[in-house]
Protein backbone atom coordinates (compact mmCIF):
# COMPACT_ATOMS: atom_id res chain seq x y z
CA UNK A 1 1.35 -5.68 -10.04
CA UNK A 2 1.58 -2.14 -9.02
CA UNK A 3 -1.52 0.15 -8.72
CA UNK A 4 -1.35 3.91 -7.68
CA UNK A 5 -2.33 7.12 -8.83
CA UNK A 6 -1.38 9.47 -11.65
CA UNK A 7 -1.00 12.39 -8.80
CA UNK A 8 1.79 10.47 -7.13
CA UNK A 9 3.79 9.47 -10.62
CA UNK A 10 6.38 11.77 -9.89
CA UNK A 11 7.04 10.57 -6.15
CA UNK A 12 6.56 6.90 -7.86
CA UNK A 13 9.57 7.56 -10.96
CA UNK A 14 12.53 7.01 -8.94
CA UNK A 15 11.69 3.71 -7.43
CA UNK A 16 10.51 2.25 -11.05
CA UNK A 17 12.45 1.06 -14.23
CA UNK A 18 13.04 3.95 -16.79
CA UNK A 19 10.80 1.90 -19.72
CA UNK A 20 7.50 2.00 -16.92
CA UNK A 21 8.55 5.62 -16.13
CA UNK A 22 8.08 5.83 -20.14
CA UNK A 23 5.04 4.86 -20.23
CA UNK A 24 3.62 6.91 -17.03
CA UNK A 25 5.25 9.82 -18.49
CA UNK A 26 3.27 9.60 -21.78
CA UNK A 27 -0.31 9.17 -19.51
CA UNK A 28 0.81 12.56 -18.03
CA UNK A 29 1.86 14.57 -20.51
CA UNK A 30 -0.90 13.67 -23.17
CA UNK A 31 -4.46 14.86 -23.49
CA UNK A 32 -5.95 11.20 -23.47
CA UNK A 33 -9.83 12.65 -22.98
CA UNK A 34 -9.74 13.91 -26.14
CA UNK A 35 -7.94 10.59 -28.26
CA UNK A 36 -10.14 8.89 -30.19
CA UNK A 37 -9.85 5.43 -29.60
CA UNK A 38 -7.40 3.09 -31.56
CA UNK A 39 -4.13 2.73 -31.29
CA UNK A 40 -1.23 4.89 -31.52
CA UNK A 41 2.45 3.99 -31.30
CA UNK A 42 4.98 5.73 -28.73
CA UNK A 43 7.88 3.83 -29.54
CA UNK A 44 6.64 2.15 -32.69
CA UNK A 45 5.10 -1.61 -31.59
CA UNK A 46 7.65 -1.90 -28.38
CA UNK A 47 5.62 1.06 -26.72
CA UNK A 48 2.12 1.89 -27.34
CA UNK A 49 -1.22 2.66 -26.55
CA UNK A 50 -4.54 1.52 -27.13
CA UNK A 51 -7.73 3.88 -25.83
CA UNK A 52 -11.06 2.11 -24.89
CA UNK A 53 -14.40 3.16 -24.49
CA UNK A 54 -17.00 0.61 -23.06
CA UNK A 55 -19.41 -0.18 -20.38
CA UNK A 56 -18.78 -2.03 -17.53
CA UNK A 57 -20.12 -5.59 -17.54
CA UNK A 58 -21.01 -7.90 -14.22
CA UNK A 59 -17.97 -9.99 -13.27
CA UNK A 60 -18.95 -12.97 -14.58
CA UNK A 61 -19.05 -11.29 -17.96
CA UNK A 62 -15.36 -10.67 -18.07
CA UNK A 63 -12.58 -13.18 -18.31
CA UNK A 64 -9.74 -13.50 -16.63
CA UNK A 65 -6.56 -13.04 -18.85
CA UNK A 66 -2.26 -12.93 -18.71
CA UNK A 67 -0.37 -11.62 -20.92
CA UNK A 68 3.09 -13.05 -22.02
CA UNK A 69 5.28 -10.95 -24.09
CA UNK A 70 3.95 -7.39 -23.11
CA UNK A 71 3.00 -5.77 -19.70
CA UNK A 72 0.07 -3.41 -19.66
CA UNK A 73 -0.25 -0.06 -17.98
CA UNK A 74 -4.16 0.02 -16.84
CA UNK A 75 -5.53 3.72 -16.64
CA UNK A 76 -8.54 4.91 -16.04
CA UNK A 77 -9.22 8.43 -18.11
CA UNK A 78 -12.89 8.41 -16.82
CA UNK A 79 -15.80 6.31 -15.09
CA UNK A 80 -14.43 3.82 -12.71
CA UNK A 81 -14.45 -0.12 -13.18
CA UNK A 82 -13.05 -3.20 -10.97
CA UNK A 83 -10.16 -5.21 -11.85
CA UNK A 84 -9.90 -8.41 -9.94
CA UNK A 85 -6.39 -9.36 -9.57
CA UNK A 86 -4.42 -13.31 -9.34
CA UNK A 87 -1.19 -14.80 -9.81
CA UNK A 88 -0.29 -16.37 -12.16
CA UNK A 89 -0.72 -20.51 -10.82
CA UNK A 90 -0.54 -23.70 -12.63
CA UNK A 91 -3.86 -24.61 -11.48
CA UNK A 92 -5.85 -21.69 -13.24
CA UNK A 93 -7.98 -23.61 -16.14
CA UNK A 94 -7.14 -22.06 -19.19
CA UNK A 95 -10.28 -21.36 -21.23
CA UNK A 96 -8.62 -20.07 -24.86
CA UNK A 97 -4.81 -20.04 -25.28
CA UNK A 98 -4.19 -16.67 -27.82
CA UNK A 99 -0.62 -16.73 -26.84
CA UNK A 100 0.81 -16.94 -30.14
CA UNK A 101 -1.27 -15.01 -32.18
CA UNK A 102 -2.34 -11.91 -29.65
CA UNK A 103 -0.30 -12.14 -26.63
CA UNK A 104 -3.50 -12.96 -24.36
CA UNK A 105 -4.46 -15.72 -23.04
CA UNK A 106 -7.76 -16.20 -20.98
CA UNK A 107 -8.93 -18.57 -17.98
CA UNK A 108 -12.26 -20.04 -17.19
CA UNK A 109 -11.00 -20.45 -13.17
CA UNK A 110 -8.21 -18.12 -11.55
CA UNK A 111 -7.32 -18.37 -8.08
CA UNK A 112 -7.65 -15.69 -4.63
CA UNK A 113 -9.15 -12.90 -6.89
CA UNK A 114 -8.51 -9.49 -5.59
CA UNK A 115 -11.04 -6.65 -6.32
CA UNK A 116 -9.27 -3.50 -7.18
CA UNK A 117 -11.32 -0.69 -7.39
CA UNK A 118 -10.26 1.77 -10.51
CA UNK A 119 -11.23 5.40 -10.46
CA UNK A 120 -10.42 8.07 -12.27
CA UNK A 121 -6.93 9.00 -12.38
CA UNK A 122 -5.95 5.17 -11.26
CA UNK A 123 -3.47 2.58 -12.57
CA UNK A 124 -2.64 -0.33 -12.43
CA UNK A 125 0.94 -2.12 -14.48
CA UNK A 126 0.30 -5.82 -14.99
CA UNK A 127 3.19 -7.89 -15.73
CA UNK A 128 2.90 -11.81 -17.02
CA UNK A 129 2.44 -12.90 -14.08
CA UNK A 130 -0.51 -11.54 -12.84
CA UNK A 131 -3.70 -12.53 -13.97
CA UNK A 132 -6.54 -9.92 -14.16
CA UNK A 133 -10.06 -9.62 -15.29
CA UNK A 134 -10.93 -5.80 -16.44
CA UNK A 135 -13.42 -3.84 -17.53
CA UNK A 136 -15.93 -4.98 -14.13
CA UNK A 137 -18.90 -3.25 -12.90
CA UNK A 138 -17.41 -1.64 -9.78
CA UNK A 139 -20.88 -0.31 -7.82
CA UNK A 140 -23.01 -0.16 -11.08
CA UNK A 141 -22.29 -0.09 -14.71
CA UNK A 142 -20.56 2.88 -16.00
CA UNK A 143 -19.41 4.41 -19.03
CA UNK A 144 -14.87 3.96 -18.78
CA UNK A 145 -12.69 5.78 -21.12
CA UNK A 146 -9.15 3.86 -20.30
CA UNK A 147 -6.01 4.05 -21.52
CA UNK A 148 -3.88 0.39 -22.07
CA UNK A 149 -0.08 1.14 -22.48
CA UNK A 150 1.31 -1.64 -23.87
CA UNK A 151 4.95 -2.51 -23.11
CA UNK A 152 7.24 -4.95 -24.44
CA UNK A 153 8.95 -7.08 -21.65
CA UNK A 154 11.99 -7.84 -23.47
CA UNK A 155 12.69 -3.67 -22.52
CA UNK A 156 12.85 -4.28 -18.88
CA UNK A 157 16.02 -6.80 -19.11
């Protein structure tokens, strides 16, 4: 996991692989307040993004989920949220298995959550390996305009 801010990006580029520089790139150079949400394709379905709008739910609302075959590139347009954080560990009881057909799959127990707390401007790049549980009330529920950029791991080799 790595988790910074979009004011640092350019002191974070050299130290990162060009594909995640890709993806930062396109969260700084776009006007993502004013994208509807959906989908939209940056390098057809190897790159893309998809931009939420919700409200923050209580933690034990939210499940915990991994990803296999993409990474995602959390970032927070507006509101703020917390995103607890876990390895991945063979003890986590899976609760639905999507693997195959949506590249998520979701636990009923994680362990040693970490609470990140996601403001404006934040992100956060999840690989496979790390669990996480978005989308959290962070001091009270609040309206979150996020951005998910969706890589394909199979880039990074």
């Amino acid at each position: 996991m790595i988790f910074g801010h979009i004011s640092t990006v350019a002191a974070d580029v050299p130290h990162l692989h060009k594909i995640l520089v890709k993806g930062l790139e396109y969260l700084v150079k776009n006007d993502l307040a004013a994208l509807p949400t959906g989908k939209y394709e940056i390098e057809g379905k190897d790159i893309y993004v998809a931009i939420n709008e919700y409200e923050t739910q209580p933690r034990e609302a939210r499940r915990a989920e991994a990803h296999a075959d993409y990474l995602d590139i959390q970032y927070i347009i507006s509101g703020q949220e917390m995103v607890a954080y876990s390895l991945l560990a063979a003890n986590n009881e899976v609760l639905a298995d999507e693997l195959a057909a949506n590249d998520v799959i979701f636990y009923k127990t994680v362990q040693q959550e970490t609470d990140l707390a996601m403001t404006e401007g934040m992100y956060a790049i999840f690989f496979p390996w790390d669990v996480h549980r978005p989308n959290c009330i962070l001091n009270k529920a609040a309206s979150v305009k996020k951005a998910v950029v969706k890589i394909k791991m199979s880039l990074l080799k």
